[in-house]
N, C-alpha and C. Protein backbone atom coordinates (compact mmCIF):
# COMPACT_ATOMS: atom_id res chain seq x y z
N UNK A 1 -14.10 -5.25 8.11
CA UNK A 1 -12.71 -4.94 7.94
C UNK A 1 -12.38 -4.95 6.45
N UNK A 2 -11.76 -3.92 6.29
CA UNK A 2 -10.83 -4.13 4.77
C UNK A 2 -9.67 -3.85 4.40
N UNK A 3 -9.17 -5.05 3.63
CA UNK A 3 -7.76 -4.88 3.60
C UNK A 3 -7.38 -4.25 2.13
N UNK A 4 -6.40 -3.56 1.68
CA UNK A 4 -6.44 -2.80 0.33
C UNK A 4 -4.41 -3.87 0.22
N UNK A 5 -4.27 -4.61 -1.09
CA UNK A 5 -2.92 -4.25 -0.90
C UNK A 5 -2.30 -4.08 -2.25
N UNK A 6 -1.37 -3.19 -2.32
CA UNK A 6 -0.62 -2.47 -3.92
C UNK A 6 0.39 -4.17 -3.73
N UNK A 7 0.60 -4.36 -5.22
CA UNK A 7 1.52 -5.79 -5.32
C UNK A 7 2.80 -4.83 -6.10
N UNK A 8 3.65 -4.29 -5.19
CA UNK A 8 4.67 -4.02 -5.98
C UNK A 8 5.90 -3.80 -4.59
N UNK A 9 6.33 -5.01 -4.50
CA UNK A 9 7.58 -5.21 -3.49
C UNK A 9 8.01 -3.31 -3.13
N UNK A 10 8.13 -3.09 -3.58
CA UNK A 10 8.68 -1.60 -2.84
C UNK A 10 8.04 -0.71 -2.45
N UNK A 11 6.59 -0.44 -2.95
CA UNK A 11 5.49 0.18 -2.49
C UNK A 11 4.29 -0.45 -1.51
N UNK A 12 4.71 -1.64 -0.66
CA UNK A 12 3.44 -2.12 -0.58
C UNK A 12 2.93 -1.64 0.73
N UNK A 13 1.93 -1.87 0.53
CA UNK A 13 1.21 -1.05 1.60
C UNK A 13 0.04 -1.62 2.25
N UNK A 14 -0.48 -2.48 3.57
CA UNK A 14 -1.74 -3.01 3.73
C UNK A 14 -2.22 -2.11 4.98
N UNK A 15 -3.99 -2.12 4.95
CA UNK A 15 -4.92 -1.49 5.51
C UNK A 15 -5.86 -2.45 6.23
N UNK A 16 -6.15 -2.00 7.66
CA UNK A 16 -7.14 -3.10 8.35
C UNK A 16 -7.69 -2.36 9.07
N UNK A 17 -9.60 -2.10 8.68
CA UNK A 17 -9.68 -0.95 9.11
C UNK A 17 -11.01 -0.75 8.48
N UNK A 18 -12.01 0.08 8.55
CA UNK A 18 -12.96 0.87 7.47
C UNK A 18 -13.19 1.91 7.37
N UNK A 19 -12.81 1.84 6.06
CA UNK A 19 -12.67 3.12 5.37
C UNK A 19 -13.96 4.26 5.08
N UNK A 20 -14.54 4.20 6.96
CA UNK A 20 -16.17 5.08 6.83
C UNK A 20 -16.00 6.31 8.23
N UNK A 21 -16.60 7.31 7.64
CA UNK A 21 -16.44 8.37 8.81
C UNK A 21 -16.74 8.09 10.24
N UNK A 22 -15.65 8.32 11.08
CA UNK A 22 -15.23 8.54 12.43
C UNK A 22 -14.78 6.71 12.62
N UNK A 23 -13.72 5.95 11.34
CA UNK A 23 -13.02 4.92 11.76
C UNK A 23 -11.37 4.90 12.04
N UNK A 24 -11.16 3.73 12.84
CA UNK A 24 -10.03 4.42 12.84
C UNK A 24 -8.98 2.96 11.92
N UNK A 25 -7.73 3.39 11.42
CA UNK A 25 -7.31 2.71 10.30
C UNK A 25 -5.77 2.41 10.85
N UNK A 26 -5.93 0.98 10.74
CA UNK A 26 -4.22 0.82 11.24
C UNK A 26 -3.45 0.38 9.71
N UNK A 27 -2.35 0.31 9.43
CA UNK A 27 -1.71 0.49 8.29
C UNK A 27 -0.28 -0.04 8.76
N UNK A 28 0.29 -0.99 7.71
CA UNK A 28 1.41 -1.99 7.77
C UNK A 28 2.37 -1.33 6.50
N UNK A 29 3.47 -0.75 6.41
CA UNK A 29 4.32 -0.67 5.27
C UNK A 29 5.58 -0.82 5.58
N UNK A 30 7.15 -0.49 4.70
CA UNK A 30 8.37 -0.43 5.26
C UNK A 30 8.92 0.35 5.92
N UNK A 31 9.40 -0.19 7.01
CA UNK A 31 10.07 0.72 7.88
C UNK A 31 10.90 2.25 7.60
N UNK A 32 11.28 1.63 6.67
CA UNK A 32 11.86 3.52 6.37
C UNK A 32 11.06 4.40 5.30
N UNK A 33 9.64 4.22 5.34
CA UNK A 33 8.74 4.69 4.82
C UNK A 33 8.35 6.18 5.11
N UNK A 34 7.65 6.80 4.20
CA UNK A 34 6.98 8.02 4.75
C UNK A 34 5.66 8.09 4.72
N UNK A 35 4.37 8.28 5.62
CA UNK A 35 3.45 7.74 4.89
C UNK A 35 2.84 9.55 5.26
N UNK A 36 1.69 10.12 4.48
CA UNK A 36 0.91 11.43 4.32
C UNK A 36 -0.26 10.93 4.51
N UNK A 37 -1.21 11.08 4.89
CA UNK A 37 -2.65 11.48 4.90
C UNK A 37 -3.42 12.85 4.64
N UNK A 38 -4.02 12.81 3.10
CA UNK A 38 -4.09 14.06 2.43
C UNK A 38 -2.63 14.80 2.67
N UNK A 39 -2.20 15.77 3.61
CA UNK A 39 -0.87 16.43 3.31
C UNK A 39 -0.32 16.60 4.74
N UNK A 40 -1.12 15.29 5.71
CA UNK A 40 -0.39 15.46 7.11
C UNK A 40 0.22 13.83 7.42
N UNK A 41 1.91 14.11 7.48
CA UNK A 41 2.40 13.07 7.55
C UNK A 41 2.26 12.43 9.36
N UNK A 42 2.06 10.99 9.12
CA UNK A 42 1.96 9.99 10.19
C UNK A 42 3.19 9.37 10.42
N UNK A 43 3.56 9.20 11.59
CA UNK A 43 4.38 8.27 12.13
C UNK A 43 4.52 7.32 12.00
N UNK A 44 5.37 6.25 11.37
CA UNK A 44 5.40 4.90 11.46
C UNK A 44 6.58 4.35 11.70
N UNK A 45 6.34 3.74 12.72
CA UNK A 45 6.92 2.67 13.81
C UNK A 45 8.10 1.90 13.44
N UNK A 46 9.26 1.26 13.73
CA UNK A 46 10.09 1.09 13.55
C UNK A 46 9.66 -0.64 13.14
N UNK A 47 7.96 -1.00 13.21
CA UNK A 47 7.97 -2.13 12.82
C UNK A 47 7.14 -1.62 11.63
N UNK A 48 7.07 -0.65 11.21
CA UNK A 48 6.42 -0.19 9.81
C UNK A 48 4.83 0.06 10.07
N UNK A 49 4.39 -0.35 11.35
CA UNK A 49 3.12 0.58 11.24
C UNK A 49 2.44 1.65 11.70
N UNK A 50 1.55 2.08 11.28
CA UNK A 50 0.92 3.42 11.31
C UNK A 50 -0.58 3.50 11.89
N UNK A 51 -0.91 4.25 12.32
CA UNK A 51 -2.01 4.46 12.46
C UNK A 51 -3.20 5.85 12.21
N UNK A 52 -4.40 6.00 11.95
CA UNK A 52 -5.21 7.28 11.41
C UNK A 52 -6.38 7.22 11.99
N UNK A 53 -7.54 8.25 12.14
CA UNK A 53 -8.65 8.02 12.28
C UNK A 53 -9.25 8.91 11.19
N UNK A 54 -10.56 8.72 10.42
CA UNK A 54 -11.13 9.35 10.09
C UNK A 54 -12.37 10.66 10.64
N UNK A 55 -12.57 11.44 9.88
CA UNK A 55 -13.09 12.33 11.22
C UNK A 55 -14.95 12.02 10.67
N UNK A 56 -15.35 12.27 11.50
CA UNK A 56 -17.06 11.68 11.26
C UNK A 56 -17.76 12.49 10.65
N UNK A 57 -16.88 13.99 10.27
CA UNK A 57 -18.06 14.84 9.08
C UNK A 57 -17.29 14.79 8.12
N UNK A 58 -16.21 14.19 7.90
CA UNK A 58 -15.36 14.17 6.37
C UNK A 58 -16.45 13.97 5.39
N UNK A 59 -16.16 14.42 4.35
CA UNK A 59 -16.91 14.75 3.17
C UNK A 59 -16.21 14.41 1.90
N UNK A 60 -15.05 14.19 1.83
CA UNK A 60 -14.40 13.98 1.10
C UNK A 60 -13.51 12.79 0.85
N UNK A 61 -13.42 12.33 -0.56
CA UNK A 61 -11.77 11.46 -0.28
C UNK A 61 -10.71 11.69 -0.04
N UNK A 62 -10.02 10.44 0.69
CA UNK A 62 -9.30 10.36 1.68
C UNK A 62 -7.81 9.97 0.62
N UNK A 63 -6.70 10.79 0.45
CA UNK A 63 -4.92 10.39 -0.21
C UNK A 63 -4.24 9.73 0.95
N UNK A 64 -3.94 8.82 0.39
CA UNK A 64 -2.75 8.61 1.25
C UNK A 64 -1.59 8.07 0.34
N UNK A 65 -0.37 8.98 0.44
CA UNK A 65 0.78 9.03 -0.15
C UNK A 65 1.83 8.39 0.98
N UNK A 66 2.83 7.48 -0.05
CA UNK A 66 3.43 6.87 0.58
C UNK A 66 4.49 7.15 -0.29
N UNK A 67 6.17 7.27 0.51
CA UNK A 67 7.59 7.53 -0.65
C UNK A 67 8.70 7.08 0.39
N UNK A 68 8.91 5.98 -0.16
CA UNK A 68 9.81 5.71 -0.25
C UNK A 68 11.67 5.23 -0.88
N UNK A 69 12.86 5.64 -0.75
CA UNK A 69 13.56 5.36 -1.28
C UNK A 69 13.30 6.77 -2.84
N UNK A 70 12.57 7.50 -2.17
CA UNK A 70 12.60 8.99 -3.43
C UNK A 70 11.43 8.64 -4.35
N UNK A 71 10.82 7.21 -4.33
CA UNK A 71 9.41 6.90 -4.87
C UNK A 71 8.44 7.24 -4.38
N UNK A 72 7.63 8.01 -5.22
CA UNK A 72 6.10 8.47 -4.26
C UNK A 72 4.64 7.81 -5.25
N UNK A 73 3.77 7.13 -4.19
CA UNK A 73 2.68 6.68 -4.92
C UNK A 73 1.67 7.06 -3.85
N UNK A 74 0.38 7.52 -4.49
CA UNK A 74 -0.78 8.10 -4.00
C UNK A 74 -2.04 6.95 -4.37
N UNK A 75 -2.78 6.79 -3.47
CA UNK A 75 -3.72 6.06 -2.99
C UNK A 75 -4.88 7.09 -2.57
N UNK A 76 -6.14 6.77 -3.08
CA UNK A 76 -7.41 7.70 -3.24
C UNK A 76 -8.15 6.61 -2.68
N UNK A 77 -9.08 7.28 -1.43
CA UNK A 77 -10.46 6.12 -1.45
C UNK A 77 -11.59 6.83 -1.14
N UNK A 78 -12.14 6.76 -2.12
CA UNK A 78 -13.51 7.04 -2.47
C UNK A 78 -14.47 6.66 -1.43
N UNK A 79 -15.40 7.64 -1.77
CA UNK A 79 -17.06 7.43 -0.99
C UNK A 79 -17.06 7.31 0.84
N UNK A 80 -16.35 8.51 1.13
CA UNK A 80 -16.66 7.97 2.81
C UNK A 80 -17.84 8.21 3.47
């Protein structure tokens, strides 16, 4: 399992999950969040979480953009 977390009260964002082809990734942020994966936005829950899977021939790194309150911060993870 790995947890990733940004330390900035308005952006934060935690991951429990691995980050390796064909896993699947649950994700904790604020409720009135927006969260993207590369450029397809996910649903998150009125208790702020989300969920993704990775696909098992991905080849690439994985964005995940999060904006809230008109703030947008992007998250890259390498090597899947």
């Amino acid at each position: 399992m790995v947890s990733i977390f940004i330390f900035s009260k308005a952006l934060a964002i935690e991951f429990n999950g691995k980050f390796m082809q064909g896993h699947f990734i649950v994700g904790q942020t604020e409720t009135n969040s927006k969260i993207y994966i590369d450029k397809k936005e996910v649903k998150v829950s009125k208790d702020g979480f989300f969920v993704f899977g990775i696909d098992r021939d991905r080849k690439f790194d994985l964005v995940v953009t999060k904006i809230l309150n008109g703030k947008k911060r992007k998250n890259y993870k390498k090597n899947l």
